[in-house]
Protein backbone atom coordinates (compact mmCIF):
# COMPACT_ATOMS: atom_id res chain seq x y z
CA UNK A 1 0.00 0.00 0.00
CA UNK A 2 1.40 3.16 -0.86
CA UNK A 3 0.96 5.42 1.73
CA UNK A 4 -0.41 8.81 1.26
CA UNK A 5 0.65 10.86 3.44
CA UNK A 6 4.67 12.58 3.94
CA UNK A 7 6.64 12.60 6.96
CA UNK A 8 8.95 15.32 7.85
CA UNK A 9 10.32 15.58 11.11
CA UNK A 10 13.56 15.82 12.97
CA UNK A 11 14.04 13.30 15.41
CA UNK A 12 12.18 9.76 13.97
CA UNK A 13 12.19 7.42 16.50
CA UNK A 14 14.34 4.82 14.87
CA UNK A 15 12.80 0.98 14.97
CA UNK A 16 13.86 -1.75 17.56
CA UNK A 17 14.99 -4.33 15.01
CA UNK A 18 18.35 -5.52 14.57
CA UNK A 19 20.17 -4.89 11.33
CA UNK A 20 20.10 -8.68 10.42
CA UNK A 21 16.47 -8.81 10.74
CA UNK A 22 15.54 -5.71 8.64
CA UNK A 23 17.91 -6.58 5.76
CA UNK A 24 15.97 -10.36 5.63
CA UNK A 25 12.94 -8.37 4.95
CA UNK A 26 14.28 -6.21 2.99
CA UNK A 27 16.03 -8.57 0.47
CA UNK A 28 12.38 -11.17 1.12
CA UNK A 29 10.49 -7.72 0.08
CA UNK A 30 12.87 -7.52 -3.43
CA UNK A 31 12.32 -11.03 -4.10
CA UNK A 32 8.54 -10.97 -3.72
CA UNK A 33 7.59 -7.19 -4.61
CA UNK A 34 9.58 -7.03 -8.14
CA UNK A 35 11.75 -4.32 -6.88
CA UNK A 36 15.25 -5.42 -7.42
CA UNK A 37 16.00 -2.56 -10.33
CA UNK A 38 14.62 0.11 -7.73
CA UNK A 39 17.31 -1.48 -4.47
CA UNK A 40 19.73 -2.73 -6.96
CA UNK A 41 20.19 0.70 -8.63
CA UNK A 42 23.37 2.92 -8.18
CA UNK A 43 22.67 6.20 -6.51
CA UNK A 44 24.34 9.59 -8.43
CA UNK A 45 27.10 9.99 -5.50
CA UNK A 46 26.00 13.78 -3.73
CA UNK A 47 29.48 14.28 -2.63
CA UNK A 48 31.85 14.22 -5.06
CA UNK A 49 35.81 15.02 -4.69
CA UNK A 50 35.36 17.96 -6.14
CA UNK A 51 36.79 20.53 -3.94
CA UNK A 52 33.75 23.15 -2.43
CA UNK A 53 34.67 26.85 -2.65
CA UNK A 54 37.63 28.44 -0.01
CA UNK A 55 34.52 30.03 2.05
CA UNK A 56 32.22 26.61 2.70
CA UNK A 57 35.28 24.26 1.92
CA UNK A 58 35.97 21.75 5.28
CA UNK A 59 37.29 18.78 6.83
CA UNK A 60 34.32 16.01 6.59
CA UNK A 61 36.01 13.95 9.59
CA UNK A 62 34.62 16.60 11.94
CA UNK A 63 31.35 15.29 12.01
CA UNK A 64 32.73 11.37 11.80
CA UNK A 65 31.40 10.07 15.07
CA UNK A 66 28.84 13.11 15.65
CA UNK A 67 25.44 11.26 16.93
CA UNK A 68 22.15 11.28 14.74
CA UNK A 69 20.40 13.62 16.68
CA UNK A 70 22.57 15.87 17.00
CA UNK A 71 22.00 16.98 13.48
CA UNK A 72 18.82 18.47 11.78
CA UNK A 73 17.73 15.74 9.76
CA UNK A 74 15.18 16.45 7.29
CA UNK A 75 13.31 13.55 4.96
CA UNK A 76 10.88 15.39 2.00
CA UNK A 77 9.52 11.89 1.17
CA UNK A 78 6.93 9.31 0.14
CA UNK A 79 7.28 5.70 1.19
CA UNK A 80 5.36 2.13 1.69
CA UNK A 81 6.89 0.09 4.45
CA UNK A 82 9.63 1.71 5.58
CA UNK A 83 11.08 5.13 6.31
CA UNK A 84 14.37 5.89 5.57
CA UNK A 85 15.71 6.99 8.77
CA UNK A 86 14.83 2.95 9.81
CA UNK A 87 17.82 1.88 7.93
CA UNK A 88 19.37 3.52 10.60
CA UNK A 89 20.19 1.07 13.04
CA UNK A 90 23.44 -0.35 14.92
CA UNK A 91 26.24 2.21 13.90
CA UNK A 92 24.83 2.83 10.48
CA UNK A 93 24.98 6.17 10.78
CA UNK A 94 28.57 6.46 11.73
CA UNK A 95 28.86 4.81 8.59
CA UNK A 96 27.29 6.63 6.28
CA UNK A 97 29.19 10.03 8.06
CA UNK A 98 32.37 8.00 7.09
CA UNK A 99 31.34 7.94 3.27
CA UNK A 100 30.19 11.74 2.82
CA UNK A 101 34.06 11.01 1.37
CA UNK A 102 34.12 7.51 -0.64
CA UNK A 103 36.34 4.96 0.49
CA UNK A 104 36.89 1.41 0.82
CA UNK A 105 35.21 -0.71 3.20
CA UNK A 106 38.44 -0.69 4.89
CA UNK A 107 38.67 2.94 5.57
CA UNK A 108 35.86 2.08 8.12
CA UNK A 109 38.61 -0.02 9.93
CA UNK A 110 40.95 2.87 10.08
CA UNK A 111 38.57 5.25 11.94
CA UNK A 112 37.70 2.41 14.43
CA UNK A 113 33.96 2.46 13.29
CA UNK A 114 33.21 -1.29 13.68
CA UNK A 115 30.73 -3.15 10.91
CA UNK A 116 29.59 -5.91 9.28
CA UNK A 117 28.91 -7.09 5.68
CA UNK A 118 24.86 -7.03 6.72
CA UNK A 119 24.78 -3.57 7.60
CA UNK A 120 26.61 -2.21 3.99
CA UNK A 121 23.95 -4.35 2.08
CA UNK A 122 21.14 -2.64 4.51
CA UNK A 123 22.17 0.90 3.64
CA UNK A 124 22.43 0.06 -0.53
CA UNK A 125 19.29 -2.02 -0.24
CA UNK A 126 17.81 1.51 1.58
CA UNK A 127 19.44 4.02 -1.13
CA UNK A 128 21.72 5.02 1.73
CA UNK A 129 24.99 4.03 0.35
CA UNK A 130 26.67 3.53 -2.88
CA UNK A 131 29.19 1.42 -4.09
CA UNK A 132 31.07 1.43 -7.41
CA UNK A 133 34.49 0.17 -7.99
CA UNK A 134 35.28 -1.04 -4.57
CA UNK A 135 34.35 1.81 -2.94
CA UNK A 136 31.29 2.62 -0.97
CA UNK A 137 29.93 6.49 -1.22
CA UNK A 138 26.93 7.98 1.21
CA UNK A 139 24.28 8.99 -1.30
CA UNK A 140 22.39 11.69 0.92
CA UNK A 141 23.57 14.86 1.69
CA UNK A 142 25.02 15.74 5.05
CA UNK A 143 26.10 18.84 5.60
CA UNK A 144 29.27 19.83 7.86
CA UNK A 145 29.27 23.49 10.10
CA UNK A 146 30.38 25.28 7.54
CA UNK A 147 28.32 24.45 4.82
CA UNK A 148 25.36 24.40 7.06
CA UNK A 149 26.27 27.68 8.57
CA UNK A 150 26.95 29.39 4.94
CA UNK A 151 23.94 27.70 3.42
CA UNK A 152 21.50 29.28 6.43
CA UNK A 153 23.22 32.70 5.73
CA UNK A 154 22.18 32.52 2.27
CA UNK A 155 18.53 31.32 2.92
CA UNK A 156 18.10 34.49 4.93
CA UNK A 157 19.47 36.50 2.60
CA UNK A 158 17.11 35.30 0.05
CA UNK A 159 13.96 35.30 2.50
CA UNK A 160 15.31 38.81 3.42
CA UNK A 161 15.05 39.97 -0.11
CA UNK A 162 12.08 37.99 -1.59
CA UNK A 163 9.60 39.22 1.14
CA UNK A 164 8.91 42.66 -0.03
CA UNK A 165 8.06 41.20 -3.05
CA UNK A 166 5.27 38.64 -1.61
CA UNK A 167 4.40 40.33 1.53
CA UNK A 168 1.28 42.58 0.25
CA UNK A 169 -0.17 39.22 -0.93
CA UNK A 170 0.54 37.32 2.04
CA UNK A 171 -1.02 39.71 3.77
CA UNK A 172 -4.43 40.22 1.82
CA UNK A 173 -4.07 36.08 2.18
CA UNK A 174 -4.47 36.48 5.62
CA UNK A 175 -6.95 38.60 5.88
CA UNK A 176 -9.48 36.58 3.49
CA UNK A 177 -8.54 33.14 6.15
CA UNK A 178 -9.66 35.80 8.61
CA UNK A 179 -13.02 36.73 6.88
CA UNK A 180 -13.71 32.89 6.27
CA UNK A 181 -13.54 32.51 9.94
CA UNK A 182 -10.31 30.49 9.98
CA UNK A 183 -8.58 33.18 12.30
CA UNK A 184 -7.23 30.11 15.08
CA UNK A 185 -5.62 28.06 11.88
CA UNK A 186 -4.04 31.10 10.09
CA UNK A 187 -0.61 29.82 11.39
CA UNK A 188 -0.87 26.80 9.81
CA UNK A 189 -2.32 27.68 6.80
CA UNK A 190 0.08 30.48 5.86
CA UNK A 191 2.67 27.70 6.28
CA UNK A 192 1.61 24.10 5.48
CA UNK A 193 -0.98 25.42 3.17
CA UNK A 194 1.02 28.18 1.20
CA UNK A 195 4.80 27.49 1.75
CA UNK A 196 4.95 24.57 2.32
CA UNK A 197 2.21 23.54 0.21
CA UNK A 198 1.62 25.31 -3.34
CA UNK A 199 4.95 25.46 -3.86
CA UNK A 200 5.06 21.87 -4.64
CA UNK A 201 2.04 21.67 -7.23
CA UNK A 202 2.35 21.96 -10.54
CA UNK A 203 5.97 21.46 -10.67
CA UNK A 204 6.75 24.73 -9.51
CA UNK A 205 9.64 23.46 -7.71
CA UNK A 206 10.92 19.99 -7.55
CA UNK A 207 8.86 17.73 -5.45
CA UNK A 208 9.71 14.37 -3.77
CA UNK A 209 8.25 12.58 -6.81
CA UNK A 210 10.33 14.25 -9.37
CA UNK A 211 12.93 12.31 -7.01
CA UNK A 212 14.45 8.93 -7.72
CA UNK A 213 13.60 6.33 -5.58
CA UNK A 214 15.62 4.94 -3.55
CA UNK A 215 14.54 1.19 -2.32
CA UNK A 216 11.18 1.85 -0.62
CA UNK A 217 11.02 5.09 -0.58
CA UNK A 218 11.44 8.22 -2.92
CA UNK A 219 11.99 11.88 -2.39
CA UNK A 220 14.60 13.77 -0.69
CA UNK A 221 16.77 12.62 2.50
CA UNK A 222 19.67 15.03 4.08
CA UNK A 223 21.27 16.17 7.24
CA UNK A 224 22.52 19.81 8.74
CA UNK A 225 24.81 19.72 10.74
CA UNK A 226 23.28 21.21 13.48
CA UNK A 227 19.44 22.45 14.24
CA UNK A 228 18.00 26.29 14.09
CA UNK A 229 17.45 28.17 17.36
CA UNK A 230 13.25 28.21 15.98
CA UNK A 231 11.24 25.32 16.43
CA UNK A 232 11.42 22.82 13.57
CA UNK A 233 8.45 22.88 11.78
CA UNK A 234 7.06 20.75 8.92
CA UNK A 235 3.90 19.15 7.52
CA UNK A 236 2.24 15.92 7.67
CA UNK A 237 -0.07 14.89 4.49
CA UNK A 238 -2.38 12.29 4.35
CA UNK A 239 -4.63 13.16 1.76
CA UNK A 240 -6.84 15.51 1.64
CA UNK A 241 -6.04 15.85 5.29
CA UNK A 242 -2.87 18.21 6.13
CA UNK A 243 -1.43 18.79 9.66
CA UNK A 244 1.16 21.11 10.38
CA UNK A 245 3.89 19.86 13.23
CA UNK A 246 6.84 20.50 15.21
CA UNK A 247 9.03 17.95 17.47
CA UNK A 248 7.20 19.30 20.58
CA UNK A 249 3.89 18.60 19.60
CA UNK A 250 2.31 16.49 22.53
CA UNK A 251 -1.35 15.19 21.08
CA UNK A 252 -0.55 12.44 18.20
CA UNK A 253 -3.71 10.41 17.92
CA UNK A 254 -1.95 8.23 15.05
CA UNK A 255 -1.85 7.93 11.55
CA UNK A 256 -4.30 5.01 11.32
CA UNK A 257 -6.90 7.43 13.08
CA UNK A 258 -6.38 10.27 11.28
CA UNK A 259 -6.31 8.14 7.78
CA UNK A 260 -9.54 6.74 8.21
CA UNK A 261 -10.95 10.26 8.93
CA UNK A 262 -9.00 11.20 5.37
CA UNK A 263 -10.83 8.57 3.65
CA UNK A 264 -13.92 9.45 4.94
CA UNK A 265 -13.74 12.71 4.00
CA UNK A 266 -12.42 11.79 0.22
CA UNK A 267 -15.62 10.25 0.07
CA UNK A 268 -18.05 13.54 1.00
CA UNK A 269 -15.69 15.81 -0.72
CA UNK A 270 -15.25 17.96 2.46
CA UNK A 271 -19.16 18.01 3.59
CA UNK A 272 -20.02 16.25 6.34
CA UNK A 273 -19.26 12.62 6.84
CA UNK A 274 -22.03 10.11 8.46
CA UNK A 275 -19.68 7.12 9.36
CA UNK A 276 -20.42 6.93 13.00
CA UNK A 277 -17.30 4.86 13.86
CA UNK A 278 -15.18 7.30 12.36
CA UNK A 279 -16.75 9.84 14.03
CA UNK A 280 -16.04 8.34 17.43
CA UNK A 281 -12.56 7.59 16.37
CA UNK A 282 -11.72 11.52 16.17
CA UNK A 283 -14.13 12.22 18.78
CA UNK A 284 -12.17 15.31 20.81
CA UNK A 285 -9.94 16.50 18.46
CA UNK A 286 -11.41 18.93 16.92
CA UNK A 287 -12.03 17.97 13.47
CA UNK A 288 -15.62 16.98 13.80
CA UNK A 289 -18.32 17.45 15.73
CA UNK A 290 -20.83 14.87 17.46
CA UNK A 291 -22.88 15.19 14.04
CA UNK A 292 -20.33 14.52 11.82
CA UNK A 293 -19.95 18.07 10.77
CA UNK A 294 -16.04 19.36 9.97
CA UNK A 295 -14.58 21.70 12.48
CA UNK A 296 -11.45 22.18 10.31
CA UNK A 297 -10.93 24.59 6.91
CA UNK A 298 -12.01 23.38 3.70
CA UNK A 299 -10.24 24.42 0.87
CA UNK A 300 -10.75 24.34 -2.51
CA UNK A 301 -7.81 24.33 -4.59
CA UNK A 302 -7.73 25.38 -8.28
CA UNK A 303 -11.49 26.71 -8.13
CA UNK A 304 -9.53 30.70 -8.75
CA UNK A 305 -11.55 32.01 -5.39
CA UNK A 306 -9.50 34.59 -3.69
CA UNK A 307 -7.51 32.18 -1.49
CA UNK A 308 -6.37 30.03 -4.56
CA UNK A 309 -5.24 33.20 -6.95
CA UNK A 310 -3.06 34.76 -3.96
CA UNK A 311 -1.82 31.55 -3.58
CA UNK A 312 -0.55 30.77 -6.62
CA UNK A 313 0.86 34.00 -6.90
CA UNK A 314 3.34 33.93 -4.35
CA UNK A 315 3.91 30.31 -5.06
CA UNK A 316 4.73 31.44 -8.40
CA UNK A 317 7.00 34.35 -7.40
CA UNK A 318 8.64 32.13 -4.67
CA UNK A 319 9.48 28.96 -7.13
CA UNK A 320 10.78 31.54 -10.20
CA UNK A 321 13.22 32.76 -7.73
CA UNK A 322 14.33 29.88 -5.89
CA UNK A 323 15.16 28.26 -9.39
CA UNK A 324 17.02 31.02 -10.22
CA UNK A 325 19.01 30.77 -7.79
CA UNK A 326 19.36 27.14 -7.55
CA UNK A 327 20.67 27.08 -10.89
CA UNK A 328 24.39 27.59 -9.76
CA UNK A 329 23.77 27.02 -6.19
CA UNK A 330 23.39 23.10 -5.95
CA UNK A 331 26.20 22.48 -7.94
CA UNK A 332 28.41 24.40 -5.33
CA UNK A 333 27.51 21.92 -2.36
CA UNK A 334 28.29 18.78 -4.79
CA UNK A 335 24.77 18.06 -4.72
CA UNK A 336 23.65 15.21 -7.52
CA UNK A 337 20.67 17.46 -9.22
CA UNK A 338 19.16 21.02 -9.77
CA UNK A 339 16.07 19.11 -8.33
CA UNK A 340 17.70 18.23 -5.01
CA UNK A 341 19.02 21.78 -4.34
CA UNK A 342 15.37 23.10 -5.01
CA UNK A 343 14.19 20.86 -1.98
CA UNK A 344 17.24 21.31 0.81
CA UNK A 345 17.99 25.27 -0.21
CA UNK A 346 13.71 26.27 -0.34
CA UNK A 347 13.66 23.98 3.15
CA UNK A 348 16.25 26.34 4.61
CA UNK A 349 14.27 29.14 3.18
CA UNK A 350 10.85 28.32 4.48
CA UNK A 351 11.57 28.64 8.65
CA UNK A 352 13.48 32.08 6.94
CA UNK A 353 9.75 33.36 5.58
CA UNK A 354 8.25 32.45 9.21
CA UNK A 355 10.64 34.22 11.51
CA UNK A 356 9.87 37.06 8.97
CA UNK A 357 6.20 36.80 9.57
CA UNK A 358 6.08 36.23 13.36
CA UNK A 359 8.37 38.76 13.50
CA UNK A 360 5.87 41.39 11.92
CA UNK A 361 2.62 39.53 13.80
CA UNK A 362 1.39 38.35 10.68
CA UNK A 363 1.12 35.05 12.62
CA UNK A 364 2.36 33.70 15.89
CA UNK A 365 2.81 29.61 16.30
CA UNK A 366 -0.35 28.31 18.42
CA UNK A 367 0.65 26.80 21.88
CA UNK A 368 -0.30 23.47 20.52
CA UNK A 369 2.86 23.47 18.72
CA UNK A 370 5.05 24.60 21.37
CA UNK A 371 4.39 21.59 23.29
CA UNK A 372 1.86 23.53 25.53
CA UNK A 373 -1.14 21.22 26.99
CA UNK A 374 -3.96 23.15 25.78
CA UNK A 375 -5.89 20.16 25.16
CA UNK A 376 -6.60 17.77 22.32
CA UNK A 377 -9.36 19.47 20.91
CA UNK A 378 -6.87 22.06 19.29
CA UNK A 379 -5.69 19.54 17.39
CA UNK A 380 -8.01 21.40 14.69
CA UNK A 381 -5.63 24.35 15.20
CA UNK A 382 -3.19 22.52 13.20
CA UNK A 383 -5.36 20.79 10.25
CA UNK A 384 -7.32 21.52 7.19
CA UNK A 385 -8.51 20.21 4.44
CA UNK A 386 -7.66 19.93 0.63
CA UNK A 387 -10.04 19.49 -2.34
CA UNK A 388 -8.00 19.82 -5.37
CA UNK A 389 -11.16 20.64 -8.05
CA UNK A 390 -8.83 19.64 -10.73
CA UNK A 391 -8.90 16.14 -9.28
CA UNK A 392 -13.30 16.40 -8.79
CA UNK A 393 -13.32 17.27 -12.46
CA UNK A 394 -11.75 14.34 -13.79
């Protein structure tokens, strides 16, 4: 089953299973499912020798030995069984830190970093690693303090000078969530909906699907080396359903909850829903009352209301620009495509565009988000819904 939602979040919690019993699956799953070209396949090497410019150039072995969670780990992805940070287990990581430079297995030996065959075949069979004439090469980005440091100066430099140029929109966009009485959700909206949302539609920039896949899972998959002072914040998707989130977010009912309530509303198209079970499944959060009615925004995209035409006007000004820039700047992190450095450099971006807006108290993150217990019900705070009317009319 393909799942239909995308996960984004810092700190996955990583699964209990052992290496050897993950890479049985794994190689069992590539047997049965047909998917030995998709594991099997080489993976463009995003860190080449090529030697970075004076001001971001570094020595990779200062993050060799760094723990997981101390970096800000990002995944932009779609996936059906597993996630890639679960290919993380044992010492992989350590591993794949010790490949941002390609070496032989042995060079693993020389930095003490101890391993076995199982766990190199885990990380190609995940799209992890590479390897190509006897030497293995890390195949997602991670980024060292300097690039990560030079690479956040430039996304504010870019918010900083690409704001004047959307804010008059963004704020008429406010104001008509406002008039449609979706003042508590704003937050969300102007982020999930519009940033981190539009932006991705109609190929205005490079989405996780115009990504290759990489065993199970396809999209995007990188590491800073350290996290922002704001709160991470990303979006969860399960279609038409959309929830913003951050790491301290303390009311999770679950994704099979919250999918159920997603089907049920692909099949009223938004209106109410009558499924009684449903409706005591996601009883208290906010999305529904007793009667079934939704709690949460409805919004209808490509229907050219108000909402939808500011919408895809800063979407449209935000993706020319980001391209434009990207055009020279992926290439100077080593990174494998144009595509890729539309996803990391607009990720660094997007938290850019937010401290700009709470800044001017154009929105201000609800306490929900901040790890505050307000309650579940404002859950709803955090949600809304997504008709696409290009999708009705087929």
């Amino acid at each position: 089953m393909y799942l239909k939602y995308i996960l984004r979040k810092q700190n996955l919690t990583l699964t209990n299973m052992n290496t050897k019993a993950i890479i049985a699956m794994m190689l069992a799953l590539v047997a049965v499912g047909g998917v030995a070209q998709t594991t099997q396949k080489v993976i463009d090497n995003r860190f080449s020798s090529k030697e970075l410019p004076a001001s971001i150039n570094q020595d990779h072995n200062s993050f060799i030995g760094r723990p997981y969670k101390a970096f800000d780990v990002t995944a932009y992805c779609a996936y059906n069984n597993f996630h890639p940070s679960q290919y993380l287990t044992d010492n992989n990581w350590d591993i794949l830190c010790a490949f941002v430079q390609p070496g032989a297995a042995a060079k693993l030996d020389s930095l003490g970093i101890t391993y076995n065959k199982s766990q190199l075949r885990l990380l190609e069979v995940g799209g992890l690693l590479s390897f190509d004439n006897g030497k293995y090469s890390t195949s997602m980005p991670i980024f060292g303090k300097k690039e990560t440091d030079a690479i956040r100066k430039q996304s504010k430099e870019f918010a900083d000078s690409i704001f004047p140029a959307i804010e008059p929109e963004i704020v008429k966009l406010i104001s008509c969530f406002e008039k449609l009485g979706y003042s508590r959700c704003k937050y969300s909206l102007v982020f999930s909906y519009l940033l981190d949302g539009y932006i991705w539609d109609n190929g205005r920039l490079a989405s996780h699907r115009d990504c290759e896949e990489h065993g199970l899972w396809s999209g995007a998959y990188w590491a800073m080396f350290d996290s922002r002072k704001h709160e991470k914040v990303g979006t969860n998707r399960y279609v038409p359903l959309s929830m913003n989130c951050t790491d301290s977010l303390k009311y999770w009912p679950g994704s099979k909850k919250l999918m159920s309530f997603a089907d049920e509303v692909i099949k009223t198209k938004g209106n109410r829903i009558a499924n009684q079970d449903v409706i005591d499944t996601v009883a208290g959060l906010g999305l529904v009352d007793e009667n079934g009615n939704i709690l949460i925004p409805v919004l209808h995209r490509n229907n050219n209301d108000d909402v939808d035409i500011l919408c895809k006007s800063i979407a449209d000004k935000l993706s020319v620009a980001v391209k434009n820039y990207c055009k020279t700047w992926y290439s100077a992190y080593n990174l494998s495509s144009e595509r890729l450095g539309h996803i990391i450099f607009y990720h660094e971006v997007m938290p850019d565009l937010l401290e700009i807006l709470e800044t001017k108290g154009l929105v201000s993150m609800p306490p929900i988000l901040k790890g505050e217990k307000v309650g579940k019900q404002h859950f709803g705070d955090i949600c809304f819904i997504v008709i696409d009317e290009a999708d009705t009319e087929k």
